[in-house]
N, C-alpha and C. Protein backbone atom coordinates (compact mmCIF):
# COMPACT_ATOMS: atom_id res chain seq x y z
N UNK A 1 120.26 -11.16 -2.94
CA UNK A 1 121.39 -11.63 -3.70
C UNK A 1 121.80 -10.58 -4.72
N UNK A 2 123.15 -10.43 -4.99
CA UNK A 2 123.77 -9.42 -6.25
C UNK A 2 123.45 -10.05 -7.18
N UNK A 3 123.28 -8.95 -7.80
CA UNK A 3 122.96 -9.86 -9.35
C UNK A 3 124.16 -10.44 -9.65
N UNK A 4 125.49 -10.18 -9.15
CA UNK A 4 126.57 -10.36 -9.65
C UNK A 4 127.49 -11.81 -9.05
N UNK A 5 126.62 -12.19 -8.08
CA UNK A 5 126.60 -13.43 -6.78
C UNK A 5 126.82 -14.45 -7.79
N UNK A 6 126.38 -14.55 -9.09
CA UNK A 6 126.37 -15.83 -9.92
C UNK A 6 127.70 -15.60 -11.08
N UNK A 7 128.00 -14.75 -11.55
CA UNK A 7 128.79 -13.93 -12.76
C UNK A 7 130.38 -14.40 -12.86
N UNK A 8 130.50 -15.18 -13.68
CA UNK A 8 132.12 -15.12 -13.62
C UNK A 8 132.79 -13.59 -13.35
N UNK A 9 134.23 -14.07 -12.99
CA UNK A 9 135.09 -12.48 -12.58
C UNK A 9 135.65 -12.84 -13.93
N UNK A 10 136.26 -11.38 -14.01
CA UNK A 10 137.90 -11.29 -15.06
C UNK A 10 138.69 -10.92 -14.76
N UNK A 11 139.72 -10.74 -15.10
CA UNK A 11 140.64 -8.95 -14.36
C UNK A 11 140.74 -8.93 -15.51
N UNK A 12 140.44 -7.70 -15.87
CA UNK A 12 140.82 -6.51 -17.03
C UNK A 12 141.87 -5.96 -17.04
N UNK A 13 142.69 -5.97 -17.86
CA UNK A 13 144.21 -5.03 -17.67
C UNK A 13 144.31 -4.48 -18.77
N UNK A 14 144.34 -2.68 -18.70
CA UNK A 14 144.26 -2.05 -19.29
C UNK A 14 145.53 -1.23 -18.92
N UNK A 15 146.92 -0.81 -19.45
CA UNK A 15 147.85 0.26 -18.95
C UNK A 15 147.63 0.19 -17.99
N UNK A 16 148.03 -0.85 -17.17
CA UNK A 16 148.80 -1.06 -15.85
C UNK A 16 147.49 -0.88 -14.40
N UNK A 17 146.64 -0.96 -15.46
CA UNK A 17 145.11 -0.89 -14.43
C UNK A 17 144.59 -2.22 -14.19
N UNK A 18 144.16 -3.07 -13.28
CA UNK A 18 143.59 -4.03 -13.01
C UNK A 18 142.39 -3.91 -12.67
N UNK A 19 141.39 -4.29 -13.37
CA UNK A 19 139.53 -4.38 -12.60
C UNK A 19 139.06 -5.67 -12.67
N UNK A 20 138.36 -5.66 -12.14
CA UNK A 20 137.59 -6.90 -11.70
C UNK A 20 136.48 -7.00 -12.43
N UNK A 21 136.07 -7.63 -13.32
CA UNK A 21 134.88 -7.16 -14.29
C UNK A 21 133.95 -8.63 -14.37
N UNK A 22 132.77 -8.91 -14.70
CA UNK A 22 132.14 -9.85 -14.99
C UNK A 22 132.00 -9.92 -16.38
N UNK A 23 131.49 -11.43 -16.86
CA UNK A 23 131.54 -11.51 -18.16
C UNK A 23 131.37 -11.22 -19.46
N UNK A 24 130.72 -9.99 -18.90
CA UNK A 24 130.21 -8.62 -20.02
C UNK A 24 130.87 -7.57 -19.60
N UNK A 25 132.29 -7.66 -18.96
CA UNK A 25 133.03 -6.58 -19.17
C UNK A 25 132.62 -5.58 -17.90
N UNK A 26 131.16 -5.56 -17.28
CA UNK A 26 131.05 -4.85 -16.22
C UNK A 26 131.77 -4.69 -15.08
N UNK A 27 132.50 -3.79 -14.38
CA UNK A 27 132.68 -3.70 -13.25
C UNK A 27 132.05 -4.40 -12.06
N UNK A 28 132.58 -5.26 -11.16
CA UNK A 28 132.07 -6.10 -10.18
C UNK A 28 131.84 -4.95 -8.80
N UNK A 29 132.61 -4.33 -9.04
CA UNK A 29 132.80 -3.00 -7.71
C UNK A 29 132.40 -2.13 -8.15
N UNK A 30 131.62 -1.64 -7.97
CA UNK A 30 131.40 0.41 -8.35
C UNK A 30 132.37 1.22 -7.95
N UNK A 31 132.82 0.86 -6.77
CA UNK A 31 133.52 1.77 -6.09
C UNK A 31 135.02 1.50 -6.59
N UNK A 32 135.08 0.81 -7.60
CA UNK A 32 136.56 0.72 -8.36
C UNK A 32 136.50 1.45 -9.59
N UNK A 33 135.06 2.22 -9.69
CA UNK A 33 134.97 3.09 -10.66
C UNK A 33 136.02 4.44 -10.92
N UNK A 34 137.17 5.08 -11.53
CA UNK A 34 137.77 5.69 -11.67
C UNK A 34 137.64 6.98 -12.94
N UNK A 35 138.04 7.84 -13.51
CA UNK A 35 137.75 8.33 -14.76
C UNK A 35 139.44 7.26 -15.50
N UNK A 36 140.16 7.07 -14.85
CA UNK A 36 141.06 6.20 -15.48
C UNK A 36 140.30 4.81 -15.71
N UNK A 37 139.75 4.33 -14.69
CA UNK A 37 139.16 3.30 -14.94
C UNK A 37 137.66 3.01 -16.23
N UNK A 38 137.41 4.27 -16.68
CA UNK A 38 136.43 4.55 -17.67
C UNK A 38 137.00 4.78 -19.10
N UNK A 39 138.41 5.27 -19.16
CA UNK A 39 139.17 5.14 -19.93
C UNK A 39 139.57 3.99 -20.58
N UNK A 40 139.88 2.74 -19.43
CA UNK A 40 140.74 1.94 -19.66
C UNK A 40 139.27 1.03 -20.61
N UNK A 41 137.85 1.30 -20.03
CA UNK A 41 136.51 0.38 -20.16
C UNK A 41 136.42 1.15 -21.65
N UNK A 42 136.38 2.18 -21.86
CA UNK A 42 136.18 2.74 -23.24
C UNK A 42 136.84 1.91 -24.05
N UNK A 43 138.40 2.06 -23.79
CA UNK A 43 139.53 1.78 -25.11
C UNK A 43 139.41 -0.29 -25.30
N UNK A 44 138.73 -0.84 -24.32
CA UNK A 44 138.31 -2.20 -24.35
C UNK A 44 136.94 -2.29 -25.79
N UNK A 45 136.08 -0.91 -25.80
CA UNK A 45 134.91 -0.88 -26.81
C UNK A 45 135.54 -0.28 -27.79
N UNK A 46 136.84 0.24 -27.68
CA UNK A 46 137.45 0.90 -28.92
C UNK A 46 136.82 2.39 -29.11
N UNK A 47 136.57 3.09 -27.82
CA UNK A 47 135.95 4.38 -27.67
C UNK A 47 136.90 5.69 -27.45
N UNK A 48 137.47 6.46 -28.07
CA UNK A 48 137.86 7.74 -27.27
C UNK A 48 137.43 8.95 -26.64
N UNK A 49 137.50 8.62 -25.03
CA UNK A 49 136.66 9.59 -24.47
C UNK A 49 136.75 11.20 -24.90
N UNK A 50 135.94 11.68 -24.79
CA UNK A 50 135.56 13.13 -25.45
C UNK A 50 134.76 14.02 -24.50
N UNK A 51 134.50 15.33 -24.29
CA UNK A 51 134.25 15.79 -23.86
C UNK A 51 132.03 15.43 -23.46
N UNK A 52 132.06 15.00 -24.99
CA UNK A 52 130.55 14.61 -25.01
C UNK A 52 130.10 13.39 -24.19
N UNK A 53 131.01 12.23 -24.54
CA UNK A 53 131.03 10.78 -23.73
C UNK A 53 131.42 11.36 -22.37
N UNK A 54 132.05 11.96 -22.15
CA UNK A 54 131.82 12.25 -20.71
C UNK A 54 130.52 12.87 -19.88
N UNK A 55 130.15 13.96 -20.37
CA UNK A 55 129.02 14.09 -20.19
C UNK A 55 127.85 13.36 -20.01
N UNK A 56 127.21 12.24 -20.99
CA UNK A 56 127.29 10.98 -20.88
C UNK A 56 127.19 10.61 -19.64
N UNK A 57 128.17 10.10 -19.69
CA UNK A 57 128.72 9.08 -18.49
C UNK A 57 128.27 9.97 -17.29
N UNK A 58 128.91 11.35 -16.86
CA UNK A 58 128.40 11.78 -15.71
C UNK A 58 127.22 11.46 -15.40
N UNK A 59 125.93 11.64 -16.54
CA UNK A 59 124.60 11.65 -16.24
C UNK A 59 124.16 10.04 -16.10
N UNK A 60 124.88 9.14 -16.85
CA UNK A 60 124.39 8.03 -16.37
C UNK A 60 124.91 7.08 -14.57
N UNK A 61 125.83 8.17 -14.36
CA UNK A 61 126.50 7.84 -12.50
C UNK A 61 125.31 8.90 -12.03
N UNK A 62 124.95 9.81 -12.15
CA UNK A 62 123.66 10.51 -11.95
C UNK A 62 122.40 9.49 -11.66
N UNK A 63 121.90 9.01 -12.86
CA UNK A 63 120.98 8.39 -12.74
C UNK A 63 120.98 7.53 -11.86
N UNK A 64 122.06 5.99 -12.14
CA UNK A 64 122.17 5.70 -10.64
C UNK A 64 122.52 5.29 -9.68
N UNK A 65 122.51 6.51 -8.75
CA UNK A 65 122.94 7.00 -7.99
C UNK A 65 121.45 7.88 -7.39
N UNK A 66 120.43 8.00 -8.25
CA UNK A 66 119.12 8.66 -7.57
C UNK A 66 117.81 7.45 -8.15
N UNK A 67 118.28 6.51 -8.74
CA UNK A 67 117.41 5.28 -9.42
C UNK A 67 117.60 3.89 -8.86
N UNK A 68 119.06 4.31 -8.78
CA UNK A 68 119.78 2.96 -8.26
C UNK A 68 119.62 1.37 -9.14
N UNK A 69 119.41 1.88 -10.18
CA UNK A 69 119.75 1.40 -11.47
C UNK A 69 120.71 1.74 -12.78
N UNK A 70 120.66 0.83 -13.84
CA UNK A 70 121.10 1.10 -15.09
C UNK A 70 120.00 1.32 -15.71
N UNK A 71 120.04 2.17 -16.88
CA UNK A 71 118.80 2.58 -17.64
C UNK A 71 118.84 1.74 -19.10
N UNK A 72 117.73 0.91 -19.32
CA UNK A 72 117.85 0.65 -20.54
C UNK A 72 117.73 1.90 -21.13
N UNK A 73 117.51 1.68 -23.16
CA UNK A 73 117.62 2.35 -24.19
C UNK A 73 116.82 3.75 -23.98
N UNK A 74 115.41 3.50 -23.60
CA UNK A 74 114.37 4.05 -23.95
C UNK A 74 114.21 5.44 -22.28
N UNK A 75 114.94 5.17 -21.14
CA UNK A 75 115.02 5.61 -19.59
C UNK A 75 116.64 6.58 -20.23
N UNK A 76 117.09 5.79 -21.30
CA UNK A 76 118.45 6.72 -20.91
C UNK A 76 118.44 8.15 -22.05
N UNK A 77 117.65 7.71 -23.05
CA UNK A 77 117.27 8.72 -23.75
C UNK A 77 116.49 9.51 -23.39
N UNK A 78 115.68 9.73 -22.31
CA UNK A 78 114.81 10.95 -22.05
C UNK A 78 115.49 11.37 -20.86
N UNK A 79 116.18 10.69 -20.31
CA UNK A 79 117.16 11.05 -19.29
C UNK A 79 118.47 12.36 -19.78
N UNK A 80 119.00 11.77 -21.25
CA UNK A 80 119.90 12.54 -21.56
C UNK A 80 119.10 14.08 -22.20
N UNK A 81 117.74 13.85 -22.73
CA UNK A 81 117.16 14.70 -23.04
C UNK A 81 116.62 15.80 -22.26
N UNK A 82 116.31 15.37 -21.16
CA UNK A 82 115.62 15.79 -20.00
C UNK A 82 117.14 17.00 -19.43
N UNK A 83 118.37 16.64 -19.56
CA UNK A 83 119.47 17.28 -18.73
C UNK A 83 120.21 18.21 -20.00
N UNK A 84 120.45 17.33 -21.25
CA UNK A 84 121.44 17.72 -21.85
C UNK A 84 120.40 18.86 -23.45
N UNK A 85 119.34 18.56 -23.41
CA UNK A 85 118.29 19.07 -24.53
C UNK A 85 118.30 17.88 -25.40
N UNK A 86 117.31 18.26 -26.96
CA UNK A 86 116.72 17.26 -27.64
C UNK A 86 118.11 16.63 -28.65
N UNK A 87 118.96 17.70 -28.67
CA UNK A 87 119.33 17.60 -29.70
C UNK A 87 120.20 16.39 -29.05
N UNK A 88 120.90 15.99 -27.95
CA UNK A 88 122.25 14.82 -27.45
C UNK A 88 120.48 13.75 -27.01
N UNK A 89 119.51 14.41 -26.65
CA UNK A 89 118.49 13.27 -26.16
C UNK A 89 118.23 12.54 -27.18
N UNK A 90 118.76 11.73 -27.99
CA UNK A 90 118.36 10.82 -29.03
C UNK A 90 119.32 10.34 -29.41
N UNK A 91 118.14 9.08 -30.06
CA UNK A 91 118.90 7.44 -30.31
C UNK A 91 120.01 7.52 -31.10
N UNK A 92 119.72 8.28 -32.02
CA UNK A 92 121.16 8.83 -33.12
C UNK A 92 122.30 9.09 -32.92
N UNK A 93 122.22 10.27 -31.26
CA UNK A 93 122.98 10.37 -31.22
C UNK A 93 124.37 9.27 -30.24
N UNK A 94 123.23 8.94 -29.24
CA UNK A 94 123.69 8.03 -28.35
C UNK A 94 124.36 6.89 -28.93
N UNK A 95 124.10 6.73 -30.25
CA UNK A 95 124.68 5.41 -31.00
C UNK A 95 125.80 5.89 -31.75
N UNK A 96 125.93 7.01 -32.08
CA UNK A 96 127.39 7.43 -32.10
C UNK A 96 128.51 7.48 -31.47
N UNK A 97 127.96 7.86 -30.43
CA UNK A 97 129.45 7.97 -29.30
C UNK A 97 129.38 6.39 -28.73
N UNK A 98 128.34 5.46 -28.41
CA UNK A 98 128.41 4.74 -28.07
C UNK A 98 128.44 3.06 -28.31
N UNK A 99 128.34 3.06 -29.81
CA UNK A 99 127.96 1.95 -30.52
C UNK A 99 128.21 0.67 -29.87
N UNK A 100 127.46 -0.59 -30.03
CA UNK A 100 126.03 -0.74 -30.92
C UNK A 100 125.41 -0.73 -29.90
N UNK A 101 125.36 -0.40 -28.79
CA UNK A 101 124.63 -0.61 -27.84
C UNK A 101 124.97 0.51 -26.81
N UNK A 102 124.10 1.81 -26.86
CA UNK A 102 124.53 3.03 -25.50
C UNK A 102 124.18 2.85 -24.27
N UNK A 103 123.49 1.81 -24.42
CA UNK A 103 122.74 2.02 -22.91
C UNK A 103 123.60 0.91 -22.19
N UNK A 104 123.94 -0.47 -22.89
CA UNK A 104 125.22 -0.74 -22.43
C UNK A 104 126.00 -0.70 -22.13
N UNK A 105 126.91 -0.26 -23.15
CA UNK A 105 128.46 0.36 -23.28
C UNK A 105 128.60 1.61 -22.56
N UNK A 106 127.71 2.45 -22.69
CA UNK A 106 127.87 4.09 -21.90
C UNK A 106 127.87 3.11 -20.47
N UNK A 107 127.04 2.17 -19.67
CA UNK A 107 126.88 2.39 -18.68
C UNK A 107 128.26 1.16 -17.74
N UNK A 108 128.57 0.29 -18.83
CA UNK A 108 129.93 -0.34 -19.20
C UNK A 108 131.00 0.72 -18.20
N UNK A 109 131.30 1.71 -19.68
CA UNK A 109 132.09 2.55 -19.04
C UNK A 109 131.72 3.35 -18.11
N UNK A 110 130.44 3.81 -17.50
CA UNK A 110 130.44 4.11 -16.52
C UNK A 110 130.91 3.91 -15.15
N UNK A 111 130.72 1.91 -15.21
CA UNK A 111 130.83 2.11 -14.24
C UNK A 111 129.79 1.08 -13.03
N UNK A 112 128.97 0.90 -14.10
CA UNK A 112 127.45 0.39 -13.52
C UNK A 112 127.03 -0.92 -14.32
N UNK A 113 126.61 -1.50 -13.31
CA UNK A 113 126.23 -3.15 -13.70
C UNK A 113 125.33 -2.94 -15.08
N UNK A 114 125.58 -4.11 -15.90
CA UNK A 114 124.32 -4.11 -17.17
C UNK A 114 122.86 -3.68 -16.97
N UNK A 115 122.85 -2.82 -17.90
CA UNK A 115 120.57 -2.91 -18.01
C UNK A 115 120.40 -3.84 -18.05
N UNK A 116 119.12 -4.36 -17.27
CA UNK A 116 118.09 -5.51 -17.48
C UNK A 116 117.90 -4.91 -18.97
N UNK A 117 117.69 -6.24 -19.40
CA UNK A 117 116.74 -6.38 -20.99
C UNK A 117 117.66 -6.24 -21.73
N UNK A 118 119.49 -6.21 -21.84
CA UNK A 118 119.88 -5.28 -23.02
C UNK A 118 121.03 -6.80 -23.17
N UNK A 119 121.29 -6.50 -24.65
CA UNK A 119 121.86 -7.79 -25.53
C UNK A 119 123.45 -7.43 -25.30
C-alpha cells in the first residue's frame, strides 16, 4: 500500500500551476515534480529559491532516488555534509533556508513524500 492510499488530495494552484498534493502539502506524484513545480511548493512556505535551496533540493532528489526515501533531520544533515562540507552540513544552517522544519519543507519542495517521524 502507498503511504499515500489513505491521504486526502488538494490541488494546489500556484501561477497557473495545478498539483495534486496531500494534506501536508506533499506532492501525490513525484513525477509531477518540476523546478517550476518547486517554486510554486517554496512560495506556498513563503521561501525564495536561491542558488543554495537549490542545491539542497538537488541532494535531497539524490538521496531518494538511491534510499528511496525522505530523510528525517538527523540522515539529511550528514547527507548535506557528506556532499556539500561541514559548513551547509548543519542544523543551523538547514533551518535557515528552510524553516521550521528542513527535513520537511526542503523535501516538501522537493518533491518527495513526508519523513517518517517529522511534525
Amino acid at each position: 500500500m502507498n503511504c499515500h492510499d489513505y491521504t486526502a488530495m488538494t490541488i494546489l494552484t500556484v501561477k497557473e500551476l495545478s498539483l495534486t498534493v496531500d494534506e501536508d502539502g506533499h506532492l501525490l506524484n513525484l513525477s509531477d515534480w518540476s523546478e517550476a513545480a518547486a517554486e510554486a511548493l517554496a512560495e506556498e512556505e513563503g521561501i525564495n529559491m536561491d542558488e543554495r535551496h537549490w542545491e539542497v533540493v538537488e541532494l535531497l532528489r539524490e538521496f531518494h532516488t538511491t534510499f528511496e526515501l525522505s530523510p528525517t533531520m538527523r540522515p539529511l544533515v550528514k547527507y548535506v555534509k557528506s556532499r556539500l562540507g561541514k559548513d551547509k552540513g548543519r542544523s543551523i544552517y538547514l533551518m535557515q533556508l528552510f524553516p521550521p522544519s528542513p527535513a520537511r519543507v526542503a523535501s516538501k519542495i522537493a518533491g518527495l513524500p513526508k519523513p517518517e517521524n517529522c511534525l
